[in-house]
PDB file of N, CA and C in Angstrom:
ATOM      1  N   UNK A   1    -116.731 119.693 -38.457  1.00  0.00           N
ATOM      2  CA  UNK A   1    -116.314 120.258 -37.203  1.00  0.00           C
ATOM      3  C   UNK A   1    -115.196 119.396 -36.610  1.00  0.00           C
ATOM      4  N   UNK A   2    -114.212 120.311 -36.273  1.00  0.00           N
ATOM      5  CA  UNK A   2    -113.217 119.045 -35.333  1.00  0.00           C
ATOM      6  C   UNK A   2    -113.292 119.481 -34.053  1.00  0.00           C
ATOM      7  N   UNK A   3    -113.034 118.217 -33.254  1.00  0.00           N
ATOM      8  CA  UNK A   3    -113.259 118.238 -32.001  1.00  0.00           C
ATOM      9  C   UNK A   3    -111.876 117.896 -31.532  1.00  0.00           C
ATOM     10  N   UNK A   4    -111.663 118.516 -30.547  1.00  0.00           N
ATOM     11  CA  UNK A   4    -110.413 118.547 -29.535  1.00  0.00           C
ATOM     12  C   UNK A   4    -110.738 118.230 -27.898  1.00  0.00           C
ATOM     13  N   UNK A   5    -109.617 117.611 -27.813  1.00  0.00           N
ATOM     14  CA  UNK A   5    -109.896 116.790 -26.869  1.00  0.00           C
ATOM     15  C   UNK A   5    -108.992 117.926 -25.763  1.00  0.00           C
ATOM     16  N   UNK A   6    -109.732 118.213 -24.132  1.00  0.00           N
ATOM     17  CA  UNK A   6    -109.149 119.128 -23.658  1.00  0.00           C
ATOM     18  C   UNK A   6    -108.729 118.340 -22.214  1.00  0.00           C
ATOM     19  N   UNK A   7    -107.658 118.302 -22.029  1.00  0.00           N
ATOM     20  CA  UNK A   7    -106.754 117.824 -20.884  1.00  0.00           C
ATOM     21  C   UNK A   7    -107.691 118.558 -20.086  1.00  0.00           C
ATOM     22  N   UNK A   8    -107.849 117.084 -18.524  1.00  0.00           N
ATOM     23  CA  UNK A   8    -108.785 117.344 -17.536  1.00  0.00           C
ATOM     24  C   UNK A   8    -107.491 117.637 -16.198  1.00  0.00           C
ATOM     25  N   UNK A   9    -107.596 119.221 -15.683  1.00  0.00           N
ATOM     26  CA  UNK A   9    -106.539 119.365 -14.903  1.00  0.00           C
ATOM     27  C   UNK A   9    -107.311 119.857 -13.308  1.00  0.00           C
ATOM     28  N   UNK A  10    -108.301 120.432 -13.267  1.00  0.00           N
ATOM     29  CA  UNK A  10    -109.114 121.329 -12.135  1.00  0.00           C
ATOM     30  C   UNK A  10    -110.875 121.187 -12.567  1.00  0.00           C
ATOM     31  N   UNK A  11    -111.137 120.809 -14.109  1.00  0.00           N
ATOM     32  CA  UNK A  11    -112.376 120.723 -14.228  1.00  0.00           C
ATOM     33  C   UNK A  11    -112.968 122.341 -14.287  1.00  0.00           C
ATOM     34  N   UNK A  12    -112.425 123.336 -14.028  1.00  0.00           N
ATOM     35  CA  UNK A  12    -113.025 124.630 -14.183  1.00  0.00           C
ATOM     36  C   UNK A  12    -112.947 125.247 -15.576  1.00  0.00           C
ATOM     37  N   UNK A  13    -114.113 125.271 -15.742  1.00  0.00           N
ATOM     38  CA  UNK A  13    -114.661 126.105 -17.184  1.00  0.00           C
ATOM     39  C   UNK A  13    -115.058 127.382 -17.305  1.00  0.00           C
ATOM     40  N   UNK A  14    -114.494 128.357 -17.704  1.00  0.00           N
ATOM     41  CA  UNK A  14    -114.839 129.682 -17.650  1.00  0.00           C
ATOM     42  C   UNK A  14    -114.990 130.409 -18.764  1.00  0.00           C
ATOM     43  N   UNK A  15    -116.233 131.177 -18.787  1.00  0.00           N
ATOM     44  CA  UNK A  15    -116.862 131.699 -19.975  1.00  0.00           C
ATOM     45  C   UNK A  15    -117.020 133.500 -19.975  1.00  0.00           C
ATOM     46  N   UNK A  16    -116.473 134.395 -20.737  1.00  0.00           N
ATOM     47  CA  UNK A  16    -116.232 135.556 -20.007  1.00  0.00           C
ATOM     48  C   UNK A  16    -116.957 136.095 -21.347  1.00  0.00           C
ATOM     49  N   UNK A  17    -118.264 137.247 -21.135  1.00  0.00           N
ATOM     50  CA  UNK A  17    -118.686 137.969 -21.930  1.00  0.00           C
ATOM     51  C   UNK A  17    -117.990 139.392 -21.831  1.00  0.00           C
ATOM     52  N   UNK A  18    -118.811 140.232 -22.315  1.00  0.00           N
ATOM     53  CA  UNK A  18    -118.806 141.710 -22.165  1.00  0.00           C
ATOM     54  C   UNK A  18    -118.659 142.392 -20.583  1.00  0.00           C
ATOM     55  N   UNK A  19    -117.070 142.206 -20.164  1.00  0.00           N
ATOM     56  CA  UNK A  19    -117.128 142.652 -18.901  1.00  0.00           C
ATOM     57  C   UNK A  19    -117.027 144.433 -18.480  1.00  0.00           C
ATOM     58  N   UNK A  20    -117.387 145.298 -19.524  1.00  0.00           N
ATOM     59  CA  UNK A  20    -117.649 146.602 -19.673  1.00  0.00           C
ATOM     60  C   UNK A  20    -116.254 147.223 -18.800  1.00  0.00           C
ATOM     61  N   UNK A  21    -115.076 146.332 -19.243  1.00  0.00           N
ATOM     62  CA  UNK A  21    -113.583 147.155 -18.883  1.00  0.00           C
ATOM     63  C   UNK A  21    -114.016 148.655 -18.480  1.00  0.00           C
ATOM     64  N   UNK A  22    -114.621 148.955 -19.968  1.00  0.00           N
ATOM     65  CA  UNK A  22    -114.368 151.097 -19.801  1.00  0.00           C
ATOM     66  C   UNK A  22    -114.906 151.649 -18.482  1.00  0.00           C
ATOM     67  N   UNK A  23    -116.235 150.973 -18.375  1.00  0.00           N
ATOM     68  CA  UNK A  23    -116.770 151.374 -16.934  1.00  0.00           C
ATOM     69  C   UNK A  23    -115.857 151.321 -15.760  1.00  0.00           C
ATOM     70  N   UNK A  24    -115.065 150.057 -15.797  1.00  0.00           N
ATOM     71  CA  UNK A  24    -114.182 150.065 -14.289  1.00  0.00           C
ATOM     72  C   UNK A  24    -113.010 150.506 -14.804  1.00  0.00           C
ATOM     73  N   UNK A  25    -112.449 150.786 -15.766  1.00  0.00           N
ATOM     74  CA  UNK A  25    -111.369 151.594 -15.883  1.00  0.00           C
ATOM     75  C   UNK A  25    -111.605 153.164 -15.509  1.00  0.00           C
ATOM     76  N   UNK A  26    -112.465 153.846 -15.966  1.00  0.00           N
ATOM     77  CA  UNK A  26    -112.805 155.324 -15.807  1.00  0.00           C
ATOM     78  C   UNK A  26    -112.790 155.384 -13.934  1.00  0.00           C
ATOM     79  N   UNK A  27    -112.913 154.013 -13.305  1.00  0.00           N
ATOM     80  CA  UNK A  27    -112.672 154.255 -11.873  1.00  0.00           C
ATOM     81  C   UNK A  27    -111.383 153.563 -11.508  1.00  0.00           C
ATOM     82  N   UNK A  28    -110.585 153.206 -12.082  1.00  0.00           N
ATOM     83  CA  UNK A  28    -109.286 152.841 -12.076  1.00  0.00           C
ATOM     84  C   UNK A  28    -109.715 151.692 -11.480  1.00  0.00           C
ATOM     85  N   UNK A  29    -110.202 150.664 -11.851  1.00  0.00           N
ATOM     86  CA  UNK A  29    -110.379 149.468 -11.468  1.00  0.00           C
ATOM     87  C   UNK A  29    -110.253 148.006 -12.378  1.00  0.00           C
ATOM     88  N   UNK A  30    -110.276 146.840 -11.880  1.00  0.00           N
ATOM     89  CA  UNK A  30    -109.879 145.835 -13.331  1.00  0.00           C
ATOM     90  C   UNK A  30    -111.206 145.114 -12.557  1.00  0.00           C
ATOM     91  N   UNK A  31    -111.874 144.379 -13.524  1.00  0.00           N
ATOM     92  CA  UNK A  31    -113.002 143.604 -13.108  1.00  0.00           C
ATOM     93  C   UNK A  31    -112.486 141.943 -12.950  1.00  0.00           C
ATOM     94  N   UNK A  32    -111.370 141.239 -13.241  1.00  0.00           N
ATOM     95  CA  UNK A  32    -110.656 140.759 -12.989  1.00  0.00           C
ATOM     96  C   UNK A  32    -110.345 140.672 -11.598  1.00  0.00           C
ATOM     97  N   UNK A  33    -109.746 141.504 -11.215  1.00  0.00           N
ATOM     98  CA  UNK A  33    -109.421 141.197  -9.902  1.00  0.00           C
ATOM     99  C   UNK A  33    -110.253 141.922  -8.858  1.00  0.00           C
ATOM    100  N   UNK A  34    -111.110 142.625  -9.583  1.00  0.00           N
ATOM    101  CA  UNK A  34    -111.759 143.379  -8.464  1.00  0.00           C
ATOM    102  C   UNK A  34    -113.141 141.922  -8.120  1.00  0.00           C
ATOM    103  N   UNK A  35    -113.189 141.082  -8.802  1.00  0.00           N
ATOM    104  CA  UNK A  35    -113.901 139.928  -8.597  1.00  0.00           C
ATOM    105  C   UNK A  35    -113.185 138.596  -8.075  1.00  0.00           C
ATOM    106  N   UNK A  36    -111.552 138.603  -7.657  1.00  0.00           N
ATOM    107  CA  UNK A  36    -111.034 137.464  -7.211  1.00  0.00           C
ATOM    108  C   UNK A  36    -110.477 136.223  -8.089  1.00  0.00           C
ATOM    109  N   UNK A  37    -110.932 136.986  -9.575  1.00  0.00           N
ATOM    110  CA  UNK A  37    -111.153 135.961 -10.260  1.00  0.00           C
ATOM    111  C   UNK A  37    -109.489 135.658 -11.440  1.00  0.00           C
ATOM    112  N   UNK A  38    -108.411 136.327 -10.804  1.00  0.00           N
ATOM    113  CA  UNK A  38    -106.958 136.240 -11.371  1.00  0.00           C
ATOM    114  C   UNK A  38    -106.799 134.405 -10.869  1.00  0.00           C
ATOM    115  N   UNK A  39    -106.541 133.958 -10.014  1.00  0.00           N
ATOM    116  CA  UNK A  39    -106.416 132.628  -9.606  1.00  0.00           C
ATOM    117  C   UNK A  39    -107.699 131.695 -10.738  1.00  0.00           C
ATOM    118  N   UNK A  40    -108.753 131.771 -10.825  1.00  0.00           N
ATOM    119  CA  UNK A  40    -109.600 131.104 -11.294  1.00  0.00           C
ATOM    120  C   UNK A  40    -109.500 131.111 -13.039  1.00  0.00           C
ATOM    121  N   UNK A  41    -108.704 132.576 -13.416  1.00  0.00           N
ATOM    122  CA  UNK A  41    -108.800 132.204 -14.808  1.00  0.00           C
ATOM    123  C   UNK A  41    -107.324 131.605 -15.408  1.00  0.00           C
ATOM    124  N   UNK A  42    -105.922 131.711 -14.383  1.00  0.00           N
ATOM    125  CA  UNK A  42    -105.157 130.769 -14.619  1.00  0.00           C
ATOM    126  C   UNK A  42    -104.901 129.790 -14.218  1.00  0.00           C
ATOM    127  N   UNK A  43    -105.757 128.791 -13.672  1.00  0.00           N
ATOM    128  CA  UNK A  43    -106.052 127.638 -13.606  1.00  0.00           C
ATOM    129  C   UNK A  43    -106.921 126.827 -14.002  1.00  0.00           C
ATOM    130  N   UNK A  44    -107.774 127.945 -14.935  1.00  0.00           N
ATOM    131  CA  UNK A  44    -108.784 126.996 -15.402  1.00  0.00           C
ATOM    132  C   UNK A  44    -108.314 125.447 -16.780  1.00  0.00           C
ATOM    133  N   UNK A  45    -109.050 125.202 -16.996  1.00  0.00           N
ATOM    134  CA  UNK A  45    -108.636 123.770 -18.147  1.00  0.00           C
ATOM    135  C   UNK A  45    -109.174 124.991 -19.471  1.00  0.00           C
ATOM    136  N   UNK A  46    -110.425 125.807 -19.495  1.00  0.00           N
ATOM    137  CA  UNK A  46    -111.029 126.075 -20.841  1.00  0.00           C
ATOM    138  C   UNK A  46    -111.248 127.481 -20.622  1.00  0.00           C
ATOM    139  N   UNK A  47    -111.316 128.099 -21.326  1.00  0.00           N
ATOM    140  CA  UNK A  47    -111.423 129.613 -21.225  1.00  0.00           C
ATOM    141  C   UNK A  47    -112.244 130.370 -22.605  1.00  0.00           C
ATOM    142  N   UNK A  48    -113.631 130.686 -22.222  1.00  0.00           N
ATOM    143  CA  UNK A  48    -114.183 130.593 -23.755  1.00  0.00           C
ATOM    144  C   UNK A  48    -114.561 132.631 -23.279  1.00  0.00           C
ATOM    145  N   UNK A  49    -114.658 132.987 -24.584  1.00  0.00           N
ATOM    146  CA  UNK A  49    -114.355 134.729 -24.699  1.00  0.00           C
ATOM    147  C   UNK A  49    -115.134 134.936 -25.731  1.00  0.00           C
ATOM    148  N   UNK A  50    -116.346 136.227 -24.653  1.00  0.00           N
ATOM    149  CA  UNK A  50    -117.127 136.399 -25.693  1.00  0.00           C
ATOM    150  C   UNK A  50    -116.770 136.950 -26.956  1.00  0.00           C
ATOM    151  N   UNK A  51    -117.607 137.182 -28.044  1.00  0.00           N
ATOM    152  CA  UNK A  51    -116.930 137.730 -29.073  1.00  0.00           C
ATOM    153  C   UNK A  51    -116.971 139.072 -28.828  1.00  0.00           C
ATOM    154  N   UNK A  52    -117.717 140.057 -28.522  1.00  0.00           N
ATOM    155  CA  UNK A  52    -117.280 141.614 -28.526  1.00  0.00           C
ATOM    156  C   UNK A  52    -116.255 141.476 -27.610  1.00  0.00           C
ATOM    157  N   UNK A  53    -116.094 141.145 -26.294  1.00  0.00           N
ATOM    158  CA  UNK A  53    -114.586 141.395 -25.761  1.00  0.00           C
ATOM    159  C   UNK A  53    -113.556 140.290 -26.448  1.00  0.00           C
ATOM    160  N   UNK A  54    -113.199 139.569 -27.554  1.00  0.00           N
ATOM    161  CA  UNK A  54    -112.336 139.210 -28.532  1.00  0.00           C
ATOM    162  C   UNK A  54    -112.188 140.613 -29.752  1.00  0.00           C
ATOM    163  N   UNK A  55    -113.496 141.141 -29.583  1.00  0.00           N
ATOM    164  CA  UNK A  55    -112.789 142.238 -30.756  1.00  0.00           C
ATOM    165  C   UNK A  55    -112.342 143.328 -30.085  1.00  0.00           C
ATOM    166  N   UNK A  56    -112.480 143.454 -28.475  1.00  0.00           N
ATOM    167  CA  UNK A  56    -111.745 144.372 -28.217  1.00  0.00           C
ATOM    168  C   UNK A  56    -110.106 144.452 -27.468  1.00  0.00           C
ATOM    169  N   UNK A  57    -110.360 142.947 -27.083  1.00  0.00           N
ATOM    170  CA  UNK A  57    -108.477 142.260 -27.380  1.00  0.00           C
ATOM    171  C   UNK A  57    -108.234 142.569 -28.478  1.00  0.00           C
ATOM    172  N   UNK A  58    -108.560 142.309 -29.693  1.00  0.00           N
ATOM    173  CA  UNK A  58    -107.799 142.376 -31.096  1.00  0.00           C
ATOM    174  C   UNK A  58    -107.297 143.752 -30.584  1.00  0.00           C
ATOM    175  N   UNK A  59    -108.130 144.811 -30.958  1.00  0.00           N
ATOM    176  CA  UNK A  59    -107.668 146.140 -30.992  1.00  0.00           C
ATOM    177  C   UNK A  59    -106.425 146.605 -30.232  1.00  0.00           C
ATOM    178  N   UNK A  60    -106.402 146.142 -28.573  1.00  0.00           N
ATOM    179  CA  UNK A  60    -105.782 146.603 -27.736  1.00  0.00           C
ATOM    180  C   UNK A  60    -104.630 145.367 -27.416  1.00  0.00           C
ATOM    181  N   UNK A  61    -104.121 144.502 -28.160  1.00  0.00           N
ATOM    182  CA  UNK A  61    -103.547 143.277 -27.783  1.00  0.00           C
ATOM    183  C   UNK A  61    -102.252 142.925 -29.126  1.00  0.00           C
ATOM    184  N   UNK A  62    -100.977 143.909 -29.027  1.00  0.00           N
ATOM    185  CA  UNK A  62    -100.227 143.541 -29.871  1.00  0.00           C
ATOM    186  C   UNK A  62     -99.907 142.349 -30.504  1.00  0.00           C
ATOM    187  N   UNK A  63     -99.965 141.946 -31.793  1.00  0.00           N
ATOM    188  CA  UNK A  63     -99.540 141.151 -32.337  1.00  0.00           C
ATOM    189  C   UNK A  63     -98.286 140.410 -32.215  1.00  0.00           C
TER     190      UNK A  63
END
């Protein structure tokens, strides 16, 4: 295993599962900001993504 060492800038760690996009899209909504949480996820130091919403970036997230 290698370990990486992660620059300490704000100390905020954020861990994002299955935030069921389709549900708040079908109401034209982003769960993102409808939670405040645009400021908190670009400033965080670490940003860990569950794996079903990583496979549904792949899909929807040009190369």
């Amino acid at each position: 295993m290698t370990h990486v060492t992660i620059p300490y800038q704000t100390g905020t760690l954020v861990v994002l599962g299955d935030l069921h996009f389709d549900r708040y899209q079908r109401h034209g909504l982003d769960p993102i900001k409808a939670w405040g949480f645009e400021d908190i996820l670009w400033e965080a130091d670490v940003l860990t993504l569950g794996k079903r919403l990583l496979r549904k970036l792949q899909r929807t997230v040009p190369r």
